[in-house]
PDB file of N, CA and C in Angstrom:
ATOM      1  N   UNK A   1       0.846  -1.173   0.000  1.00  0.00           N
ATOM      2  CA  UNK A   1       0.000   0.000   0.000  1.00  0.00           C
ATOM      3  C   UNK A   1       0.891   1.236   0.000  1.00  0.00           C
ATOM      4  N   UNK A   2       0.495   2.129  -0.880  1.00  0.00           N
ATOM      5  CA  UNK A   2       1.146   3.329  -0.563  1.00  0.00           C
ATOM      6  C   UNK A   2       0.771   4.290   0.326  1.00  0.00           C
ATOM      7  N   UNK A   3       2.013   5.066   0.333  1.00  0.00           N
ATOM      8  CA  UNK A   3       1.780   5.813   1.487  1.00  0.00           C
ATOM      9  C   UNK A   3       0.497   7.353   1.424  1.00  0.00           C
ATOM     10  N   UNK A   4       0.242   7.566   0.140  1.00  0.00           N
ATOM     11  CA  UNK A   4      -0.839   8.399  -0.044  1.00  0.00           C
ATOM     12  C   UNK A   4      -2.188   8.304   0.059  1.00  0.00           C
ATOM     13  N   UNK A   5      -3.187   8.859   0.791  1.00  0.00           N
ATOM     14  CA  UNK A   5      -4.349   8.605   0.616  1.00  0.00           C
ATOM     15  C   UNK A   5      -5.051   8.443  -0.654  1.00  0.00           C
ATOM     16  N   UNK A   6      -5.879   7.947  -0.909  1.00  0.00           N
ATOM     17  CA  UNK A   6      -6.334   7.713  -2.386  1.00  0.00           C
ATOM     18  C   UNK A   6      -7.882   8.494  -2.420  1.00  0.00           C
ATOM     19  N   UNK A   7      -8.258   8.960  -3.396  1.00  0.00           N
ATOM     20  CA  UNK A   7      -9.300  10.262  -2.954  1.00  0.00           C
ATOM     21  C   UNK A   7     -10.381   9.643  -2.298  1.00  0.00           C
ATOM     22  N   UNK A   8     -11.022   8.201  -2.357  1.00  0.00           N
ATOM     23  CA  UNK A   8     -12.521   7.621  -2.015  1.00  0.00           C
ATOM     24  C   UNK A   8     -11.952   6.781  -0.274  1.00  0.00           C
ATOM     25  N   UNK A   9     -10.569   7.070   0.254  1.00  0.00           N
ATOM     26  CA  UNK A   9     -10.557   6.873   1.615  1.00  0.00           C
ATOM     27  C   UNK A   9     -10.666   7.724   2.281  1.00  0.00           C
ATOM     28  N   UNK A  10     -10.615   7.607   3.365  1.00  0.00           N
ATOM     29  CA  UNK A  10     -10.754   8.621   4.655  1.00  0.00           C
ATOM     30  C   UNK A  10      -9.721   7.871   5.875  1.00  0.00           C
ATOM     31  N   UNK A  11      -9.336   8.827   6.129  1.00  0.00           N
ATOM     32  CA  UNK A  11      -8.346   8.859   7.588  1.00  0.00           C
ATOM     33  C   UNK A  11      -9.060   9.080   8.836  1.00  0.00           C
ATOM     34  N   UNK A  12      -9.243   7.838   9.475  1.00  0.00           N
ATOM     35  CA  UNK A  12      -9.644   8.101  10.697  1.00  0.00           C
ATOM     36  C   UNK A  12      -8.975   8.245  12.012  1.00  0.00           C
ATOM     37  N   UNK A  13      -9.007   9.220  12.818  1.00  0.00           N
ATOM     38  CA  UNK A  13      -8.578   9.611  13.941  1.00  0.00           C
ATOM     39  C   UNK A  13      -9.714   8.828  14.983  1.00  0.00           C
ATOM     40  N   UNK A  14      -8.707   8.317  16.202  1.00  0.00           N
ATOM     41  CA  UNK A  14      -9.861   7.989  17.308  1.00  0.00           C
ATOM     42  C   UNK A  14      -9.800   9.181  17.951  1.00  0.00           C
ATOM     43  N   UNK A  15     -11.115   9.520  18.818  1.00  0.00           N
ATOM     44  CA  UNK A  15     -11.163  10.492  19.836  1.00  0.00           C
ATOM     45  C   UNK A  15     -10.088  10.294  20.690  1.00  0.00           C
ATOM     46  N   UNK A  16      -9.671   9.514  21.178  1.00  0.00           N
ATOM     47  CA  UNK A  16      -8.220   9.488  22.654  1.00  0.00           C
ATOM     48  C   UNK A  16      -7.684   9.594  21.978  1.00  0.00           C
ATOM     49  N   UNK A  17      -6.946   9.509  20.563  1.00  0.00           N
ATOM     50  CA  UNK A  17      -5.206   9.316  19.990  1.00  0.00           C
ATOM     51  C   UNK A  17      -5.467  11.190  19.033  1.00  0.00           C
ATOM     52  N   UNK A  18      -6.724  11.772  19.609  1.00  0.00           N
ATOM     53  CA  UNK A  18      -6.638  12.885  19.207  1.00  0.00           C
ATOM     54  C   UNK A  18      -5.972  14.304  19.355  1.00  0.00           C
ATOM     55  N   UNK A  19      -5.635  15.199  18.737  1.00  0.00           N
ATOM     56  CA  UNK A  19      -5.255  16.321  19.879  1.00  0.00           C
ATOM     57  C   UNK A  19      -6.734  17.411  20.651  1.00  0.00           C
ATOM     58  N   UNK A  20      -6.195  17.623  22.163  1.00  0.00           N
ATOM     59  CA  UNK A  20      -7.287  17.739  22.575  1.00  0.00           C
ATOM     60  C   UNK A  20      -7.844  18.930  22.250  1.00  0.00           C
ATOM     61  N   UNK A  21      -9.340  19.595  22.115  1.00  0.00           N
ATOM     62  CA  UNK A  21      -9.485  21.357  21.423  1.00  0.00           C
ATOM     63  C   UNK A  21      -9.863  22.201  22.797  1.00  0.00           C
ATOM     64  N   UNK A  22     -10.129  23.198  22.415  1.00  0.00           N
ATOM     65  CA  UNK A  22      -9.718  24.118  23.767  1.00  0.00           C
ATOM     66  C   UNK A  22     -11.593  24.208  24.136  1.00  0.00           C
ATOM     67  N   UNK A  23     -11.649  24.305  25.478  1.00  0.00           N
ATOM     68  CA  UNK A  23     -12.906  24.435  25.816  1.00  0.00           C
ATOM     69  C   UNK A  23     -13.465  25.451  25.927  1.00  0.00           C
ATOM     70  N   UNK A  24     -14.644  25.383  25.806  1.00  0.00           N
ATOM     71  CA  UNK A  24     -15.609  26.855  25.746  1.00  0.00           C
ATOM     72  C   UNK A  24     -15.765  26.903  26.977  1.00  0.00           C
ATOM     73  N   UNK A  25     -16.008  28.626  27.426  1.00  0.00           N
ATOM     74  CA  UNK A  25     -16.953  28.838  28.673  1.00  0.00           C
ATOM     75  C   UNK A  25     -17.402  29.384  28.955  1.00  0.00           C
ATOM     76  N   UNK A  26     -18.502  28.865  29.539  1.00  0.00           N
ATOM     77  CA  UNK A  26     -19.649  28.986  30.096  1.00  0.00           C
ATOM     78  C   UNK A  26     -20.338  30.302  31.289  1.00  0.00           C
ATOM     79  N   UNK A  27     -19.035  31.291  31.731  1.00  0.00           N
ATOM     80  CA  UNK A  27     -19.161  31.889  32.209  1.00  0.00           C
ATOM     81  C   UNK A  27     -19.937  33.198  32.064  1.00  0.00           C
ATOM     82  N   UNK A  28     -20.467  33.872  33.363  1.00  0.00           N
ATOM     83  CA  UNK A  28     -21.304  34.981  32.335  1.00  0.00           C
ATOM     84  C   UNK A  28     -22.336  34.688  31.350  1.00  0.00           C
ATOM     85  N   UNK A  29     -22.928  33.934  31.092  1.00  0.00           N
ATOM     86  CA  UNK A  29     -23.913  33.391  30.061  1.00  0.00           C
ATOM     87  C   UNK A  29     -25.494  33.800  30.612  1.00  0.00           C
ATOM     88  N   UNK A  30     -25.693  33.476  32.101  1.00  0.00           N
ATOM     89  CA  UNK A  30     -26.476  33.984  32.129  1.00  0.00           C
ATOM     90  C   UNK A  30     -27.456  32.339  32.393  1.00  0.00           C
ATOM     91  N   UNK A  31     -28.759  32.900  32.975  1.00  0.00           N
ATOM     92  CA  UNK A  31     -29.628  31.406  33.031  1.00  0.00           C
ATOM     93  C   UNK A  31     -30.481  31.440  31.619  1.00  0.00           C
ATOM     94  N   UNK A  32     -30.721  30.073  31.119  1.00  0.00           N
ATOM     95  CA  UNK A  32     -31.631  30.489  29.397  1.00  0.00           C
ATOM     96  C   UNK A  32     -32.968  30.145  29.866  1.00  0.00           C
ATOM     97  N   UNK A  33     -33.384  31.447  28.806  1.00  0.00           N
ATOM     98  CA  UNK A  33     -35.090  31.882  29.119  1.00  0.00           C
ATOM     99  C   UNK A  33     -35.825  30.221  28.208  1.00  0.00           C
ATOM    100  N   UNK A  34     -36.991  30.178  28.982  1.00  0.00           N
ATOM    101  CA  UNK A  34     -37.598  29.426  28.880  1.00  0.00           C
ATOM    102  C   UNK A  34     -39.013  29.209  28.477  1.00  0.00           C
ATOM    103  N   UNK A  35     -40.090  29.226  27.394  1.00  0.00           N
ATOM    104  CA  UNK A  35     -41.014  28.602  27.427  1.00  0.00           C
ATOM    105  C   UNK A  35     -41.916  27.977  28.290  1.00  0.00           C
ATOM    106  N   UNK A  36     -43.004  28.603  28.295  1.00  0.00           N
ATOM    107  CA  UNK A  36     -44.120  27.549  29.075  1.00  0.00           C
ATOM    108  C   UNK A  36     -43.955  26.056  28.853  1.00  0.00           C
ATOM    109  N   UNK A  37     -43.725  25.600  27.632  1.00  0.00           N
ATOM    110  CA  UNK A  37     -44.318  24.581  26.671  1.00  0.00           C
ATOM    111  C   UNK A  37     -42.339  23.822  27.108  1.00  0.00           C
ATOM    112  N   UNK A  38     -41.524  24.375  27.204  1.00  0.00           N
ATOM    113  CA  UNK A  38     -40.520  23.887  27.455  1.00  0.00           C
ATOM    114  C   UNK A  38     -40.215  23.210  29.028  1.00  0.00           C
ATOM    115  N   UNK A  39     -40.716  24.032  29.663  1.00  0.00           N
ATOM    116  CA  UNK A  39     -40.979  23.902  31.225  1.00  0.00           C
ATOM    117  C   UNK A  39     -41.873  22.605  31.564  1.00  0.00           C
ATOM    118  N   UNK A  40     -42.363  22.841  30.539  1.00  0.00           N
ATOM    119  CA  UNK A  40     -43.608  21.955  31.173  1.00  0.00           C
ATOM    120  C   UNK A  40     -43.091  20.536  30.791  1.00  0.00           C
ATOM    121  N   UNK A  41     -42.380  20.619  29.596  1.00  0.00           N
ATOM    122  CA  UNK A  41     -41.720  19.230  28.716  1.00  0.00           C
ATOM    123  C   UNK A  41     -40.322  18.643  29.693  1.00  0.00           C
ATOM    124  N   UNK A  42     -39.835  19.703  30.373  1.00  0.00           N
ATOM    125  CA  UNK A  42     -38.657  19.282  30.888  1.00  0.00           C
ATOM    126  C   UNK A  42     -39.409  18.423  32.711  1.00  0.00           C
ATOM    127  N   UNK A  43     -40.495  19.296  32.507  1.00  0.00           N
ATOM    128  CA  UNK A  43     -41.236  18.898  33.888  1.00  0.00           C
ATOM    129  C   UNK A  43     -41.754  17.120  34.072  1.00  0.00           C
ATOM    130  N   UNK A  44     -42.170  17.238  32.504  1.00  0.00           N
ATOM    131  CA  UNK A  44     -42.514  15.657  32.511  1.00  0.00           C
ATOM    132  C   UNK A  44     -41.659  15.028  32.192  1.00  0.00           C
ATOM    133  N   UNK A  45     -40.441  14.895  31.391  1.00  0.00           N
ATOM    134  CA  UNK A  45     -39.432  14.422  31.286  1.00  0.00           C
ATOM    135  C   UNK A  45     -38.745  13.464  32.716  1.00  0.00           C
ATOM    136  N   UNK A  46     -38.536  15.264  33.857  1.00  0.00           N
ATOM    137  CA  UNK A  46     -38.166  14.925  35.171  1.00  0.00           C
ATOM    138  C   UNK A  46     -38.980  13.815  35.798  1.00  0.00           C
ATOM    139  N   UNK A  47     -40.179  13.791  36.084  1.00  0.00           N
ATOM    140  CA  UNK A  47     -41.313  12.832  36.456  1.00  0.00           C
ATOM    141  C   UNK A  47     -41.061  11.300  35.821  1.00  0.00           C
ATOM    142  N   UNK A  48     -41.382  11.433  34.126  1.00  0.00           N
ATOM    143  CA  UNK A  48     -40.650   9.978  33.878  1.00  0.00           C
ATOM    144  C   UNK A  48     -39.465   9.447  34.513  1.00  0.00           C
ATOM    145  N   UNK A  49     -38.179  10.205  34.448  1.00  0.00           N
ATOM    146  CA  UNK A  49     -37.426   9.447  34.496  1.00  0.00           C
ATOM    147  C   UNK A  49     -37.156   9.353  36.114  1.00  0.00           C
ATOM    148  N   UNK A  50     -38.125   9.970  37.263  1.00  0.00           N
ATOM    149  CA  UNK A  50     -38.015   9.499  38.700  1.00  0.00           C
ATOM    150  C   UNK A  50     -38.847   8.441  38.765  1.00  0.00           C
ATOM    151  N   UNK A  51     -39.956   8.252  37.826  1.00  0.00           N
ATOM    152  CA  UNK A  51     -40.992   7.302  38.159  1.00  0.00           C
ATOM    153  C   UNK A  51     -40.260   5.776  37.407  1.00  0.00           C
ATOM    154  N   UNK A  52     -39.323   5.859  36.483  1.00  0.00           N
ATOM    155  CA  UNK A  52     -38.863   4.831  35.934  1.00  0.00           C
ATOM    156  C   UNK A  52     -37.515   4.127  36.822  1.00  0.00           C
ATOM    157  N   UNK A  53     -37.013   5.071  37.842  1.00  0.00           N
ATOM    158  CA  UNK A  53     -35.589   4.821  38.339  1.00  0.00           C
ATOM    159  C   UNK A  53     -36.536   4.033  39.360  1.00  0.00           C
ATOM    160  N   UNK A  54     -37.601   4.612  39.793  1.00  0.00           N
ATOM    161  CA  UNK A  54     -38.065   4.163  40.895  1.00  0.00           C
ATOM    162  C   UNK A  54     -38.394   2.674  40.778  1.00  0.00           C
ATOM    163  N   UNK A  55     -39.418   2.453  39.361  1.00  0.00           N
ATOM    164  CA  UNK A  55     -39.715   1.159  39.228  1.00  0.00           C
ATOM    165  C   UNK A  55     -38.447  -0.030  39.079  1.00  0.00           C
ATOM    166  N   UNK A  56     -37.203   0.721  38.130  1.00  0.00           N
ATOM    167  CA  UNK A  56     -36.127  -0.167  38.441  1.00  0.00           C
ATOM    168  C   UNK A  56     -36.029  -0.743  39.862  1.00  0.00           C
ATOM    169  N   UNK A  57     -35.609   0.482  41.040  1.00  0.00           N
ATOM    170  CA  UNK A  57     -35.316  -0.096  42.243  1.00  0.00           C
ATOM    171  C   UNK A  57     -35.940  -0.986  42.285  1.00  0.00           C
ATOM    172  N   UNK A  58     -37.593  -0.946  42.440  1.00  0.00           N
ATOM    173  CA  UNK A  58     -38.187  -2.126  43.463  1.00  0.00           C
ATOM    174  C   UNK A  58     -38.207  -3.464  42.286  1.00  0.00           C
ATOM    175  N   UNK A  59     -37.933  -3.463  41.067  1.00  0.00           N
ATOM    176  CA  UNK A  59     -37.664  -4.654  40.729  1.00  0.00           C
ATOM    177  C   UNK A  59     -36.618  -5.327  40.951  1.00  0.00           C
ATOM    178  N   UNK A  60     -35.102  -4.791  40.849  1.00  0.00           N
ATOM    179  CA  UNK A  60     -33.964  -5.306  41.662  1.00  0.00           C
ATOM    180  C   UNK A  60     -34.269  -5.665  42.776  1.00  0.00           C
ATOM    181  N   UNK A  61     -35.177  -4.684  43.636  1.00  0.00           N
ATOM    182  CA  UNK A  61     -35.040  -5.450  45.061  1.00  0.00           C
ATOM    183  C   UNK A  61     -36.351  -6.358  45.091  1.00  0.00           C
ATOM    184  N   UNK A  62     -37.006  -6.674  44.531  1.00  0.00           N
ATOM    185  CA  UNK A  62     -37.627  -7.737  44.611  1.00  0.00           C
ATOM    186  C   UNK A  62     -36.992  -8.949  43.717  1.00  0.00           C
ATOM    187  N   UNK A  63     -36.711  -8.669  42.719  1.00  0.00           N
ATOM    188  CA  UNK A  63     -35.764  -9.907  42.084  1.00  0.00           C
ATOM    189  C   UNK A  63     -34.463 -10.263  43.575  1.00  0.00           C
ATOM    190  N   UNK A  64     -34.097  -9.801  44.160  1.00  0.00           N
ATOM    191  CA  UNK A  64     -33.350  -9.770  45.359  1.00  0.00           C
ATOM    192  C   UNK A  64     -34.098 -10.451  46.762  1.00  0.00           C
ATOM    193  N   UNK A  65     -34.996 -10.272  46.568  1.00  0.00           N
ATOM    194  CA  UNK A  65     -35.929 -10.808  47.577  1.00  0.00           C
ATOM    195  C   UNK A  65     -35.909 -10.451  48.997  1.00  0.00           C
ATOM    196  N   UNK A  66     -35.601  -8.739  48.812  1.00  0.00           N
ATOM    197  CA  UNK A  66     -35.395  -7.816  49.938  1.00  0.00           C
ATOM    198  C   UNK A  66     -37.113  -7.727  50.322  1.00  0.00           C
ATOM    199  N   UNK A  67     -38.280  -7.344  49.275  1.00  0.00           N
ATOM    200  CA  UNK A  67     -39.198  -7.257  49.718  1.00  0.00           C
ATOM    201  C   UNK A  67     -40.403  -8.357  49.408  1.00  0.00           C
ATOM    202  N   UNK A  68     -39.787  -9.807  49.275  1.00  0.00           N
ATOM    203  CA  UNK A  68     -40.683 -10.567  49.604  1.00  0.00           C
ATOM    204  C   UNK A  68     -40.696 -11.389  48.414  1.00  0.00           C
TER     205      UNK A  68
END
């Protein structure tokens, strides 16, 4: 194989053997304005995913046979 790329390859870089890029920040930005309709989506979002962690637990701990 030669050592030139050939035009229909591509050179892939992994993310770790990469060089690293400089980070943005976040400072001063400020809190972001929000939507009713966003609020309300992030609201149920929150709810699913306490009502789903929750149902995990008690199935581990019943597959565990902590509660019976």
């Amino acid at each position: 194989m030669t050592s030139q790329v050939m035009k229909d390859e591509f050179f892939v870089v992994h993310p770790l053997d990469d060089v690293a890029e400089a980070k943005c920040s976040s400072e001063g930005l400020g809190r972001i304005r929000m939507t009713r309709a966003v609020r309300l989506s992030l609201g149920v979002l929150r709810g699913y995913l306490v009502l789903m962690t929750g149902m995990l637990v008690y199935h581990v701990l019943h597959l565990a046979g902590v509660l019976g």
